[in-house]
Protein backbone atom coordinates (compact mmCIF):
# COMPACT_ATOMS: atom_id res chain seq x y z
CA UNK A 1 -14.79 -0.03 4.62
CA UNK A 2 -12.08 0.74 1.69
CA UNK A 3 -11.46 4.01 2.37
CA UNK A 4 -11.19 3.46 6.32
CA UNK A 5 -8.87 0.47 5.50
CA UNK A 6 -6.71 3.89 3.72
CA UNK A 7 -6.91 5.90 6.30
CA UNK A 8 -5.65 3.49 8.88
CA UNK A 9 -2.92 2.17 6.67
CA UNK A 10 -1.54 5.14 5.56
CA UNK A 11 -2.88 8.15 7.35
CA UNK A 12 -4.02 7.60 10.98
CA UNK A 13 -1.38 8.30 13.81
CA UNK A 14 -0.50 4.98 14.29
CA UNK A 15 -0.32 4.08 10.28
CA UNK A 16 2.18 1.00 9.55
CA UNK A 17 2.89 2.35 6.53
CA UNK A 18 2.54 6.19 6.67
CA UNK A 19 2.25 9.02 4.28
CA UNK A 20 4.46 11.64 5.62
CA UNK A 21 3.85 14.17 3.00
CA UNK A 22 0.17 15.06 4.14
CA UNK A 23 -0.48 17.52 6.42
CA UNK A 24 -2.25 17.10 9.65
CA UNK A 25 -5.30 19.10 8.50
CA UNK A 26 -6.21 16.47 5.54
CA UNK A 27 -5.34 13.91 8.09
CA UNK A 28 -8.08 15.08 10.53
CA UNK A 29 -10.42 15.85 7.74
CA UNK A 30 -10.52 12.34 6.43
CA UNK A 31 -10.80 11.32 10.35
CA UNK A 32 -13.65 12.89 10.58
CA UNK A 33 -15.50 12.79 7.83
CA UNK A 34 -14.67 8.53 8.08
CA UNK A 35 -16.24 9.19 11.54
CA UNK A 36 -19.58 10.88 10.71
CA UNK A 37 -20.63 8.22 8.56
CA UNK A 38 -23.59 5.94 8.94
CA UNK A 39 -23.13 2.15 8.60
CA UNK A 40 -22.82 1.25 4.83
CA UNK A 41 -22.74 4.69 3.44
CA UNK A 42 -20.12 5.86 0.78
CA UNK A 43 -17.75 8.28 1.75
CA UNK A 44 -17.32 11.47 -1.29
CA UNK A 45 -15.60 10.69 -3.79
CA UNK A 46 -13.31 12.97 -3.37
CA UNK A 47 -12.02 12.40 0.30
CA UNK A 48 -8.56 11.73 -0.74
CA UNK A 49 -8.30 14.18 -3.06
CA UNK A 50 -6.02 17.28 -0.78
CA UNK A 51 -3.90 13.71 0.22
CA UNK A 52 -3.77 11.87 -3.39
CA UNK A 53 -2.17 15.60 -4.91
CA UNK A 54 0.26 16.71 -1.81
CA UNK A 55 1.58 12.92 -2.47
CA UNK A 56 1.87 13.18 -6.38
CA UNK A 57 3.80 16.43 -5.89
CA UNK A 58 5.91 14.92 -2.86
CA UNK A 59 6.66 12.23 -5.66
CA UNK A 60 7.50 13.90 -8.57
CA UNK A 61 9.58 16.40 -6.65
CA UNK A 62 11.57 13.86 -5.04
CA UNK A 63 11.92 10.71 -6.74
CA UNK A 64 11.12 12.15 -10.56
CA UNK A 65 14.19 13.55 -10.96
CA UNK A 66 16.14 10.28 -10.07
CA UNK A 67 13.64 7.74 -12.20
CA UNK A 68 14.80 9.73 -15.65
CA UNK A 69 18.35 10.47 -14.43
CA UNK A 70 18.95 6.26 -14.32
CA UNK A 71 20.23 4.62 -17.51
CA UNK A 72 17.76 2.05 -17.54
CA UNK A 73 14.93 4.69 -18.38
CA UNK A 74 17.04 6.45 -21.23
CA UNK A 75 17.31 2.59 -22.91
CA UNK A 76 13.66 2.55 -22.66
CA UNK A 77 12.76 5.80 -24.18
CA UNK A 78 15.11 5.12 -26.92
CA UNK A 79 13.61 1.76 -27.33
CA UNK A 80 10.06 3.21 -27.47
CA UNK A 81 10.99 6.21 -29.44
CA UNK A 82 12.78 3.89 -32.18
CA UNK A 83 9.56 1.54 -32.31
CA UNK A 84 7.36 4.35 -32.73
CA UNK A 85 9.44 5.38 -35.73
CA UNK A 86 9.65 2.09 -37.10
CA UNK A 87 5.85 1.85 -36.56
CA UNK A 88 4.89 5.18 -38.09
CA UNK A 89 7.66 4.74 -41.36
CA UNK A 90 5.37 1.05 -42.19
């Protein structure tokens, strides 16, 4: 139930909040492997898998780049890094 809650959220066709990094291929995998399962039984583990890394790279291509460019993430690196020093100096 999960994992078909996933795929209709964020993968089928029709997906409210769609991922549009994955590729129709992993789309229609997942589809169909949802599809040839019997009532109650667990879908692999790893049916997200192709979906969950094409999305990580999407990510960290497009929206890394920005996240450590803003000022607020340089104040809390220098934050951290200064309370590790403090920490490791005790």
């Amino acid at each position: 139930q999960w994992a078909e809650s996933l795929y209709l959220t964020f993968l089928h066709c029709n997906a409210p909040y769609q991922i549009g990094c994955s590729n129709a291929a992993d789309i229609i995998r997942v589809g169909t492997s949802l599809d040839a399962l019997s009532a109650g039984e667990m879908p692999p583990y790893n049916l997200f898998r192709s979906i969950q890394l094409a999305t990580f790279a999407f990510m960290k291509k497009m929206f890394y780049p920005d996240f450590i460019a803003q000022s607020n993430y340089h104040r809390m690196l220098i934050a951290a890094v200064h309370a590790a020093d403090r920490v490791s100096s005790e």
